[in-house]
PDB file of N, CA and C in Angstrom:
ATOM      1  N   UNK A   1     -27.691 -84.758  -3.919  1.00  0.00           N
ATOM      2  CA  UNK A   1     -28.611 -83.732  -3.467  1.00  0.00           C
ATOM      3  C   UNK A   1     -27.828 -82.454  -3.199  1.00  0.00           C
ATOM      4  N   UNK A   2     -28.269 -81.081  -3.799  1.00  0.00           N
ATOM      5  CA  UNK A   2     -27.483 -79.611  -3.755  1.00  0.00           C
ATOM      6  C   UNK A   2     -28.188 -79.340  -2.431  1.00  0.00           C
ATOM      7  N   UNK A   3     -26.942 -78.589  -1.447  1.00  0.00           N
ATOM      8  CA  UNK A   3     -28.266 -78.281  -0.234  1.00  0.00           C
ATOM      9  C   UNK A   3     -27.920 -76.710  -0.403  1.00  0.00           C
ATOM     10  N   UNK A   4     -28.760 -76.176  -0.229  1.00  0.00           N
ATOM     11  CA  UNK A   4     -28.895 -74.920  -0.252  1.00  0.00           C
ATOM     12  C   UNK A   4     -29.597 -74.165   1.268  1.00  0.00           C
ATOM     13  N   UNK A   5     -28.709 -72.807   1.283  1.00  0.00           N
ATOM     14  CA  UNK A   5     -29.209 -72.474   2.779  1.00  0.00           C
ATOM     15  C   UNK A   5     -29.832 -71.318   2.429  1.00  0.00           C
ATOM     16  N   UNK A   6     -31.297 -71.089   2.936  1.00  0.00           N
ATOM     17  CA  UNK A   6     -31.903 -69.739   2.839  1.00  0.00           C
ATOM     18  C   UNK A   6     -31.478 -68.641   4.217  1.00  0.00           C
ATOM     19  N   UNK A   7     -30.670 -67.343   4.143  1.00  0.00           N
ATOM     20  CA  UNK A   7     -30.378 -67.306   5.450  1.00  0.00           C
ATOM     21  C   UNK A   7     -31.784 -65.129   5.378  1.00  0.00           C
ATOM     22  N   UNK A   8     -32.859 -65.978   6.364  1.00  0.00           N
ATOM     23  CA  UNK A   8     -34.229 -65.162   6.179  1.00  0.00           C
ATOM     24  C   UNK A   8     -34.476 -64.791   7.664  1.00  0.00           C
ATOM     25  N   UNK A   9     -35.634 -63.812   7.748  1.00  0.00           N
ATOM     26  CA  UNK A   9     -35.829 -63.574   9.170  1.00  0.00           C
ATOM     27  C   UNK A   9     -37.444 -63.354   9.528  1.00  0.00           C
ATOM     28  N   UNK A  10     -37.954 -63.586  10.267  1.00  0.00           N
ATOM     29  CA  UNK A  10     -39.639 -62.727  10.426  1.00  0.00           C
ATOM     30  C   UNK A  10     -39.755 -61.927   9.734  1.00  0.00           C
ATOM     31  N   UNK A  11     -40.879 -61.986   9.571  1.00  0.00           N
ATOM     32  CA  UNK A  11     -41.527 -60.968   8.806  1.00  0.00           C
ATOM     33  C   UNK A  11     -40.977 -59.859   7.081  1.00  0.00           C
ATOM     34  N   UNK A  12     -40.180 -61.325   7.155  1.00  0.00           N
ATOM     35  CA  UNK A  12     -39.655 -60.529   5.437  1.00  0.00           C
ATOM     36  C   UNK A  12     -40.103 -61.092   4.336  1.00  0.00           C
ATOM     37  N   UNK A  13     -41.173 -60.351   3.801  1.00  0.00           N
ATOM     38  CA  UNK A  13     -41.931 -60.695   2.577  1.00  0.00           C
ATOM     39  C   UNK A  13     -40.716 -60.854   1.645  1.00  0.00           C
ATOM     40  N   UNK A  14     -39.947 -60.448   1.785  1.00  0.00           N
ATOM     41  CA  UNK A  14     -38.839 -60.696   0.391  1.00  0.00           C
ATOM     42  C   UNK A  14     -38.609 -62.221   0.571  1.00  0.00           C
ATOM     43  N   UNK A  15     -38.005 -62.532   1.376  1.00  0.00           N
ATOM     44  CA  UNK A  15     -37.590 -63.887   1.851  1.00  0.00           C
ATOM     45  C   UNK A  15     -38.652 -64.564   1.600  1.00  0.00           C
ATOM     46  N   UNK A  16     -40.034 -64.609   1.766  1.00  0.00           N
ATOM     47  CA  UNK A  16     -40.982 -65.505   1.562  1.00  0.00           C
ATOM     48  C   UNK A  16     -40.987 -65.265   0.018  1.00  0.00           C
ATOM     49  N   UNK A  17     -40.633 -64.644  -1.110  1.00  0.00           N
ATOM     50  CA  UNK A  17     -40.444 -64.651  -2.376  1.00  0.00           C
ATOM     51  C   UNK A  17     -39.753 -65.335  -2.446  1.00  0.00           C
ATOM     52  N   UNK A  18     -38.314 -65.200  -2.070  1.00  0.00           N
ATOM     53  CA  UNK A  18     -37.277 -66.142  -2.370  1.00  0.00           C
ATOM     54  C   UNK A  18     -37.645 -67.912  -2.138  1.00  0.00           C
ATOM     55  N   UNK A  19     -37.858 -67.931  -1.160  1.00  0.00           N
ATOM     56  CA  UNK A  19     -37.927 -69.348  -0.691  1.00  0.00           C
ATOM     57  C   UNK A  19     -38.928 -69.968  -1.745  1.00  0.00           C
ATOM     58  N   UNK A  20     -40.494 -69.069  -2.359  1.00  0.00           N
ATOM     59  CA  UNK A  20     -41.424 -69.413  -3.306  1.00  0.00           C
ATOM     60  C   UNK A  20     -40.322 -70.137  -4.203  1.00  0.00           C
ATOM     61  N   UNK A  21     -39.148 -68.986  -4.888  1.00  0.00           N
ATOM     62  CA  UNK A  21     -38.538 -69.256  -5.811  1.00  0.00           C
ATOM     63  C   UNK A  21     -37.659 -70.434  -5.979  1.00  0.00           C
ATOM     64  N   UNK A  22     -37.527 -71.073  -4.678  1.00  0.00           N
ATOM     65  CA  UNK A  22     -36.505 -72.045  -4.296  1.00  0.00           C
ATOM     66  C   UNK A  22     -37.327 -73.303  -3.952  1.00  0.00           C
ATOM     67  N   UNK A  23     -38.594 -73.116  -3.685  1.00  0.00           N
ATOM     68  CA  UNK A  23     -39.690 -74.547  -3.647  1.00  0.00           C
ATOM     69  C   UNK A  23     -39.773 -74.484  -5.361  1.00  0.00           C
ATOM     70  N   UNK A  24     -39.846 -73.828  -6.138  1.00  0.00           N
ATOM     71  CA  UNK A  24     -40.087 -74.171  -8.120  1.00  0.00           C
ATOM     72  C   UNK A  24     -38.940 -74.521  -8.044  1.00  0.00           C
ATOM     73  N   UNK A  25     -37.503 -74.343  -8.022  1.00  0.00           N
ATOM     74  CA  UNK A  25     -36.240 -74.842  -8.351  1.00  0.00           C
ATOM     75  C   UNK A  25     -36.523 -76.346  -7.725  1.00  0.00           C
ATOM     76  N   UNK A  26     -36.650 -76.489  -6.412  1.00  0.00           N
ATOM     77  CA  UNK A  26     -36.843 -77.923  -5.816  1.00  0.00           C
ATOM     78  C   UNK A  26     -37.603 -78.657  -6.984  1.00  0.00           C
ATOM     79  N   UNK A  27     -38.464 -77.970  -8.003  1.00  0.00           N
ATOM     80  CA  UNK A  27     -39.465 -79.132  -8.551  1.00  0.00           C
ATOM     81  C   UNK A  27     -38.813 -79.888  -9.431  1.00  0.00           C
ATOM     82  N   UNK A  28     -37.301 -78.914 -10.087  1.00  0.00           N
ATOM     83  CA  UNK A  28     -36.786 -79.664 -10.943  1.00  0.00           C
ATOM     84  C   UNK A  28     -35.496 -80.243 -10.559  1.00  0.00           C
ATOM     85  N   UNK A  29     -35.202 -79.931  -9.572  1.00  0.00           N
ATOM     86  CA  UNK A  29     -33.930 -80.422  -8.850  1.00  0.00           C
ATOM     87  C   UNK A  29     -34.026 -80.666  -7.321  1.00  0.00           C
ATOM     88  N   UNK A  30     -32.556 -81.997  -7.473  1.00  0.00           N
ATOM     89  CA  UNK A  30     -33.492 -82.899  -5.629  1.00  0.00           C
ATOM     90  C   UNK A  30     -32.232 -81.693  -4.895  1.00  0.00           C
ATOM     91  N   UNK A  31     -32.688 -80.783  -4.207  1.00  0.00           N
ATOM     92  CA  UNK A  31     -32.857 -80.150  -3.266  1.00  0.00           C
ATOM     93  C   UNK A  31     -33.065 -79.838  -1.669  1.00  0.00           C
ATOM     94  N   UNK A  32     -32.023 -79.889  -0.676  1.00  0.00           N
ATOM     95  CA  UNK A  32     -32.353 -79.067   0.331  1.00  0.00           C
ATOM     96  C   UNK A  32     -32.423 -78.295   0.568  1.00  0.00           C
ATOM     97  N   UNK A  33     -33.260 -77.447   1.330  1.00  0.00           N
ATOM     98  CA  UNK A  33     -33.334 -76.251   1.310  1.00  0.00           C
ATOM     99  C   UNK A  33     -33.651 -76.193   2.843  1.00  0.00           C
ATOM    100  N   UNK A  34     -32.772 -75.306   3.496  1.00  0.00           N
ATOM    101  CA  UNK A  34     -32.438 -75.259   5.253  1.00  0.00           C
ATOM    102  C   UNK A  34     -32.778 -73.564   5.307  1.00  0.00           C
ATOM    103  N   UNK A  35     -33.610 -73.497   5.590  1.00  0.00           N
ATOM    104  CA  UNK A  35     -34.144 -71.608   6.095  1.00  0.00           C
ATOM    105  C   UNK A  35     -33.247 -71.363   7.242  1.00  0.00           C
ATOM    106  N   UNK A  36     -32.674 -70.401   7.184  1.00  0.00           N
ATOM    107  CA  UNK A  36     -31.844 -70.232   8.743  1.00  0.00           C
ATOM    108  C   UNK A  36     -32.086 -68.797   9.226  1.00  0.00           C
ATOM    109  N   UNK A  37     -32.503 -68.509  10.350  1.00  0.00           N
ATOM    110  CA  UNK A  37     -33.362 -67.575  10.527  1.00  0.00           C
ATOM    111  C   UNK A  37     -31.978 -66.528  11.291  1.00  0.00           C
ATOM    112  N   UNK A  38     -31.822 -65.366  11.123  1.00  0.00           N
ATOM    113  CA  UNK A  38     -30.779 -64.509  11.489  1.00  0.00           C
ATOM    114  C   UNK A  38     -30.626 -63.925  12.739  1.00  0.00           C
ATOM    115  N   UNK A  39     -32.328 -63.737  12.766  1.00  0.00           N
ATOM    116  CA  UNK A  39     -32.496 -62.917  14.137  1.00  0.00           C
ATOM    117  C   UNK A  39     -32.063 -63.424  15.531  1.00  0.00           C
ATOM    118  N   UNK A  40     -31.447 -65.016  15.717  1.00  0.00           N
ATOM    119  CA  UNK A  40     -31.288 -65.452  16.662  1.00  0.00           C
ATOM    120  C   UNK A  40     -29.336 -65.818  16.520  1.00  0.00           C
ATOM    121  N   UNK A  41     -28.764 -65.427  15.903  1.00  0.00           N
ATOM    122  CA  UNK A  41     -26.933 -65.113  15.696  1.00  0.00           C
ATOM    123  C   UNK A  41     -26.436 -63.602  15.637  1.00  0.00           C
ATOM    124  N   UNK A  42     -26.177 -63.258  16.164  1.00  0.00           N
ATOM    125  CA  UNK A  42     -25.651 -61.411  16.063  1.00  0.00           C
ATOM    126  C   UNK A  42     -24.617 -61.334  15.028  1.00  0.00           C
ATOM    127  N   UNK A  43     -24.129 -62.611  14.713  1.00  0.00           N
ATOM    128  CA  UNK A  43     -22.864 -62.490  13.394  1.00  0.00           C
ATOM    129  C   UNK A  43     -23.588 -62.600  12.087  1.00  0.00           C
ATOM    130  N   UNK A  44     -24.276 -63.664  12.381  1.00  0.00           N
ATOM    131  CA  UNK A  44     -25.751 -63.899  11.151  1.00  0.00           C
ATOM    132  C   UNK A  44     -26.072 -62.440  10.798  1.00  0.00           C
ATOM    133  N   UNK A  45     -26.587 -61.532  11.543  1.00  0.00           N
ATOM    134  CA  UNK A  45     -27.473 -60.284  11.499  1.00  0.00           C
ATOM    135  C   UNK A  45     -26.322 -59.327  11.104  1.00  0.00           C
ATOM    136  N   UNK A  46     -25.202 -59.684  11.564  1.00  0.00           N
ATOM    137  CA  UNK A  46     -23.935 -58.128  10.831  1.00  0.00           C
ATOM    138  C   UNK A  46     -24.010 -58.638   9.224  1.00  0.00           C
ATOM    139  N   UNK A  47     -23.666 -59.829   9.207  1.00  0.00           N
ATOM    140  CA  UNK A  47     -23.189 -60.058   8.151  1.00  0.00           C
ATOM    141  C   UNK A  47     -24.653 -60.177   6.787  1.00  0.00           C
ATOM    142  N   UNK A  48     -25.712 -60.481   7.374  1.00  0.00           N
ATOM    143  CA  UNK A  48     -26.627 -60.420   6.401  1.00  0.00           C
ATOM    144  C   UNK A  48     -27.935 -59.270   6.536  1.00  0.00           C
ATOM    145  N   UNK A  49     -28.439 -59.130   7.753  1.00  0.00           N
ATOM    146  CA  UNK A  49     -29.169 -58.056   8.427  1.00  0.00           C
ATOM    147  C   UNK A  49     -29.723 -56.790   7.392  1.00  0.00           C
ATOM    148  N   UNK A  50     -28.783 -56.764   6.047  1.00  0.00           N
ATOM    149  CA  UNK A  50     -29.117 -55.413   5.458  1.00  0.00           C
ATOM    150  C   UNK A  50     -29.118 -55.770   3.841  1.00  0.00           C
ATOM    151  N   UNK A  51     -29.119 -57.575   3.472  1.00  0.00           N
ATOM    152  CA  UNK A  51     -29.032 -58.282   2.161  1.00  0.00           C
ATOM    153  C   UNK A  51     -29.933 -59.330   2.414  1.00  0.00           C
ATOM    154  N   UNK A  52     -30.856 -59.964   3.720  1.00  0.00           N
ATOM    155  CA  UNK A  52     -31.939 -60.798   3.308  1.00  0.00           C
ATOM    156  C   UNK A  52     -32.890 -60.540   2.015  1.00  0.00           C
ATOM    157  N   UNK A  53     -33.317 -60.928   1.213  1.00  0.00           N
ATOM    158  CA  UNK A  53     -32.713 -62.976   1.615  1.00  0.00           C
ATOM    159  C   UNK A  53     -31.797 -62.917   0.736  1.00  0.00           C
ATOM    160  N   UNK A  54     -30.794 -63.990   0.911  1.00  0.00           N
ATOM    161  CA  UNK A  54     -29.472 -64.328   0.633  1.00  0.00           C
ATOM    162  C   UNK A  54     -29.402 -66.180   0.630  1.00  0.00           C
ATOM    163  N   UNK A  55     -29.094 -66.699  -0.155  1.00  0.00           N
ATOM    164  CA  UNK A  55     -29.343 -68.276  -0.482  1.00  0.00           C
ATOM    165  C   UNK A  55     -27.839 -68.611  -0.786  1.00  0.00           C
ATOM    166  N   UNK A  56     -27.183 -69.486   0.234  1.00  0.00           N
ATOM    167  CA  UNK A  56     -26.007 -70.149  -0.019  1.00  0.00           C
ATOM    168  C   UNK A  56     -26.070 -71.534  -0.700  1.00  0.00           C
ATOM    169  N   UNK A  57     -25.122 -71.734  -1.949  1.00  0.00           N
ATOM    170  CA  UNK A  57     -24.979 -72.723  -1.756  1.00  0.00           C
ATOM    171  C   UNK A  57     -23.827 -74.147  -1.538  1.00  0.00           C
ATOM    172  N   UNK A  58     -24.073 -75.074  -1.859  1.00  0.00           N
ATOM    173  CA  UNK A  58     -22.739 -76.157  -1.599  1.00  0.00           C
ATOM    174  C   UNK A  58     -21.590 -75.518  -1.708  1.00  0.00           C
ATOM    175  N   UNK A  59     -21.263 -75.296  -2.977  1.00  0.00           N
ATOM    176  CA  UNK A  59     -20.030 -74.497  -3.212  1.00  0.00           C
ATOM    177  C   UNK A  59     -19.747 -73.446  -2.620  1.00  0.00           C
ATOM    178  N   UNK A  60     -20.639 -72.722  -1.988  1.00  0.00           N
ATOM    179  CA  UNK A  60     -20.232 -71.401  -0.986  1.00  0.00           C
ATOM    180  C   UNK A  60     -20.639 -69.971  -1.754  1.00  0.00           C
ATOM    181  N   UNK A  61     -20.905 -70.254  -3.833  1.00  0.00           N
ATOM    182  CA  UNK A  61     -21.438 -68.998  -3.949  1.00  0.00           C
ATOM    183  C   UNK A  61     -23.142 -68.656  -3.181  1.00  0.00           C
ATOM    184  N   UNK A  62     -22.972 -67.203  -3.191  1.00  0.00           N
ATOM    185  CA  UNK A  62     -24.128 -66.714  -2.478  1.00  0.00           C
ATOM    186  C   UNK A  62     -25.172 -66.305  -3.751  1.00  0.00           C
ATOM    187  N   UNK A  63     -26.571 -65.777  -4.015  1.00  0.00           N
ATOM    188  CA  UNK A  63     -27.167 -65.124  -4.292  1.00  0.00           C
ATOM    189  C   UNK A  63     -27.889 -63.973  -3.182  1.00  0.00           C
ATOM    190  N   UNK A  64     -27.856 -62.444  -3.601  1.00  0.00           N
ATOM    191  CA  UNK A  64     -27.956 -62.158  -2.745  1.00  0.00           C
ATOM    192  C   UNK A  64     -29.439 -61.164  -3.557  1.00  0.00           C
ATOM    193  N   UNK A  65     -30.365 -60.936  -2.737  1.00  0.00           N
ATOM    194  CA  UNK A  65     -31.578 -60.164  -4.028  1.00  0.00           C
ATOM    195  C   UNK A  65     -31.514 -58.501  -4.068  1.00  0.00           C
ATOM    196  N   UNK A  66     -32.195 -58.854  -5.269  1.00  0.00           N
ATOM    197  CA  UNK A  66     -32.955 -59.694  -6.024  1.00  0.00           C
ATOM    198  C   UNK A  66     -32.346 -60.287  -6.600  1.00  0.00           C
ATOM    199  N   UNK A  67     -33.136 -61.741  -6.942  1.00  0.00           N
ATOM    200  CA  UNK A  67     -32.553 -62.741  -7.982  1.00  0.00           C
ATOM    201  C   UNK A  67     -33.852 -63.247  -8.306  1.00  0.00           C
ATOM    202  N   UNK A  68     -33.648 -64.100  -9.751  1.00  0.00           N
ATOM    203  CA  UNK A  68     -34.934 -65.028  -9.919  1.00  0.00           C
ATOM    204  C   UNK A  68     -34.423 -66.391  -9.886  1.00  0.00           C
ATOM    205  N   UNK A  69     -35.528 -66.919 -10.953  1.00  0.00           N
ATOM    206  CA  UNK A  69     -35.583 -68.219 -10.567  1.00  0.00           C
ATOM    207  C   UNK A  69     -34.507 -69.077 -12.096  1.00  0.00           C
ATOM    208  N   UNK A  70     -33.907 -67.815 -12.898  1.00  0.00           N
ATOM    209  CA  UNK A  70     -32.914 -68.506 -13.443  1.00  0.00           C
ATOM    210  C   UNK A  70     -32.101 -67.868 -13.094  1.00  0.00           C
ATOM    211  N   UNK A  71     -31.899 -67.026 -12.044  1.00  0.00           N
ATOM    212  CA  UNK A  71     -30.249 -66.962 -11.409  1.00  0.00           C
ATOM    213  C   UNK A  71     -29.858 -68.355 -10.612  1.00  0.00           C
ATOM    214  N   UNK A  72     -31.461 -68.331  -9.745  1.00  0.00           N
ATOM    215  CA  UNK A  72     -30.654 -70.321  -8.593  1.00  0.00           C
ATOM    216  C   UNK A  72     -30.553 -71.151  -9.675  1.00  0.00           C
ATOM    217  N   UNK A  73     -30.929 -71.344 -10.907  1.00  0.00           N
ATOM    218  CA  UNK A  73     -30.772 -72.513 -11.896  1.00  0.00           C
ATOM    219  C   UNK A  73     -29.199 -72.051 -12.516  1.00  0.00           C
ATOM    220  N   UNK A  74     -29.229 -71.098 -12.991  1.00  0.00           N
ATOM    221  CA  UNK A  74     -27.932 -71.505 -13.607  1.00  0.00           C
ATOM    222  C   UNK A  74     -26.392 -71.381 -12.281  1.00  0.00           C
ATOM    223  N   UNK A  75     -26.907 -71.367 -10.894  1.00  0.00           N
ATOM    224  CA  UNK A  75     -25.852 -71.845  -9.771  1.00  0.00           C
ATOM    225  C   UNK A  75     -25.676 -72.699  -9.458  1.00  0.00           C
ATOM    226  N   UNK A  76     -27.072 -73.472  -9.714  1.00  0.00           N
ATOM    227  CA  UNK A  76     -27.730 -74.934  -9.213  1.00  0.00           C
ATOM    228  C   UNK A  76     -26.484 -76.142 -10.618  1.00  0.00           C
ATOM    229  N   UNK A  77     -26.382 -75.398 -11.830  1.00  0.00           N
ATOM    230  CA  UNK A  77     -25.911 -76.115 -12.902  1.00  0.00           C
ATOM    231  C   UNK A  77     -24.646 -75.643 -13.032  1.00  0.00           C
TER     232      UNK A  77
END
């Protein structure tokens, strides 16, 4: 299983794109997917605060958006 971290915050319609894009990747691949919300880490918020949404994965590369849904596939492969 690839786990993948969504790192998103309230009220960001972008992030609710992304994550759309990351429930279709789940359909073809077994998938975790851990939302981690920023607004509650002050290091979280320096470091991502001005690139949500941003999707880590196992290996540590990032996607940072826009991306679609064959940028997480060909990270995922």
């Amino acid at each position: 299983m690839i786990r993948i971290i969504l790192y998103t915050t309230a009220g960001c319609h972008l992030c609710e794109l992304a994550e759309a894009l990351l429930l279709q990747a789940k359909q073809q691949y077994s998938l975790t997917i851990i939302a981690t919300e920023i607004g509650d880490n002050d290091e979280l918020v320096a470091r991502y605060g001005t690139t949500i949404p941003v999707i880590e994965f196992d290996n540590g590369s990032q996607l940072n958006w826009p991306f679609e849904l064959d940028d997480i596939i060909a990270q995922i492969n």
